[in-house]
Protein backbone atom coordinates (compact mmCIF):
# COMPACT_ATOMS: atom_id res chain seq x y z
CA UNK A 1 59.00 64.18 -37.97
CA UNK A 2 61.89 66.92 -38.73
CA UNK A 3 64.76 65.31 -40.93
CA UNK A 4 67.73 66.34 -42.97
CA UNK A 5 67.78 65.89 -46.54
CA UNK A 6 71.00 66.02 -48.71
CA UNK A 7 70.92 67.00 -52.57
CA UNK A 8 73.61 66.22 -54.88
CA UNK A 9 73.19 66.04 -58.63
CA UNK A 10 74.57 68.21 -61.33
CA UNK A 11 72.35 70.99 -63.34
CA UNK A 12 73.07 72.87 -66.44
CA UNK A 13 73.97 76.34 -65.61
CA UNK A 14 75.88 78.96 -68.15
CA UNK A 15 76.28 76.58 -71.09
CA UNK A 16 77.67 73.80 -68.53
CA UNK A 17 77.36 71.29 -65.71
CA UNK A 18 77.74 72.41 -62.33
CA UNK A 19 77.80 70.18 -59.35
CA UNK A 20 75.55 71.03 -56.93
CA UNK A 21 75.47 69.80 -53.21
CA UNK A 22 73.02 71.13 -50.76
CA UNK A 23 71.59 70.59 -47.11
CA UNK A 24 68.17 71.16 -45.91
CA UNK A 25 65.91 70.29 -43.06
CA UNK A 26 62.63 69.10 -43.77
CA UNK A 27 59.29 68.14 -41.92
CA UNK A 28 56.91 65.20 -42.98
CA UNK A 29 53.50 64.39 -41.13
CA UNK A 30 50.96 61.50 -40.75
CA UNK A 31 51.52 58.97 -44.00
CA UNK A 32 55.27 60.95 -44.98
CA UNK A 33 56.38 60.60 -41.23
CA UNK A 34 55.82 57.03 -41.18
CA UNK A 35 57.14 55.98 -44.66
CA UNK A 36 60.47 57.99 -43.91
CA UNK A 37 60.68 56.77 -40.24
CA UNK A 38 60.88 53.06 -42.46
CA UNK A 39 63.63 54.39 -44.78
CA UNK A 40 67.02 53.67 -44.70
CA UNK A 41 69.48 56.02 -44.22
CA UNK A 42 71.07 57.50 -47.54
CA UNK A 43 67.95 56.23 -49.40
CA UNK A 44 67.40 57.70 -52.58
CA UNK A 45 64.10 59.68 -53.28
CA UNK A 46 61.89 62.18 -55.12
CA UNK A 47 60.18 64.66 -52.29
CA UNK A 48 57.75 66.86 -53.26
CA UNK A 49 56.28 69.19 -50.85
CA UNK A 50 56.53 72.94 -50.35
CA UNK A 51 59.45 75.38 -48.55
CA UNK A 52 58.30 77.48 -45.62
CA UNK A 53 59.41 78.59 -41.94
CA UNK A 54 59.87 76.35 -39.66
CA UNK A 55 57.31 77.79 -37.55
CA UNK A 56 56.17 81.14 -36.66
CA UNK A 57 58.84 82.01 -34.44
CA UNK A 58 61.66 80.45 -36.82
CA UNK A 59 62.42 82.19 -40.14
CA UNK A 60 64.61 79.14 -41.55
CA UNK A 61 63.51 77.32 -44.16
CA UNK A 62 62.79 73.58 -44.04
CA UNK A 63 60.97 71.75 -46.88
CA UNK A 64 57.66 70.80 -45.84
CA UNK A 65 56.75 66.87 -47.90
CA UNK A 66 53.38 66.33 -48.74
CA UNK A 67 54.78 63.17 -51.07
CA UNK A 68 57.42 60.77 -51.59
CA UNK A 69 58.76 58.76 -54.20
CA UNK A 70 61.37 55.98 -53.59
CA UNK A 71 63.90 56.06 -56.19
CA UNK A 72 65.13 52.43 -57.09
CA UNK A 73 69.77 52.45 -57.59
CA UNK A 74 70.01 52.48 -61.23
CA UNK A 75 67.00 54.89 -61.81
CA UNK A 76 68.82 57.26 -59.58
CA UNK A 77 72.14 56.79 -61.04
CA UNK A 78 70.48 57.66 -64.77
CA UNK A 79 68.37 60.12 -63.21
CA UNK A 80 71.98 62.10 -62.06
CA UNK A 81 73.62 61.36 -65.29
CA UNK A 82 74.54 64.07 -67.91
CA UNK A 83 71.53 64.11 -70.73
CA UNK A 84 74.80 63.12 -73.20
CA UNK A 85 74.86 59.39 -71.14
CA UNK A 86 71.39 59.08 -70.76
């Protein structure tokens, strides 16, 4: 299953926060495939997995999941928040 994922959060950088927003494509097989195919969109969660070509004839990275961790509302808005409000 090939998917986009969207990243937003903010990460120290420099002595400050900087907001960071980012799009990538990603690829999930077998157990992954099925539990995002369930998902909602805009769903938040952890994937962990590894970055790589999309396939020998495509140089563009997508991030491959090999796991996936469904992040409950709150624990995502804490997760995002400066250390200072946490």
């Amino acid at each position: 299953m090939e998917f986009k994922l969207r990243h937003e959060s903010e990460q120290p950088e420099a002595g400050s926060l900087r907001k960071v927003e980012a799009e990538i494509g990603g690829i999930a097989f077998d157990a992954q495939a099925r539990l995002l195919s369930q998902a909602r969109l805009n769903t938040g969660m952890k994937l962990h997995g590894f970055l790589a070509a999309k396939s020998k004839r495509s140089k563009k990275l997508v991030l491959h999941v090999t796991d996936i961790e469904f992040i409950e509302a709150q624990e995502k808005e804490t997760e995002h928040a400066p250390a200072a409000q946490r």
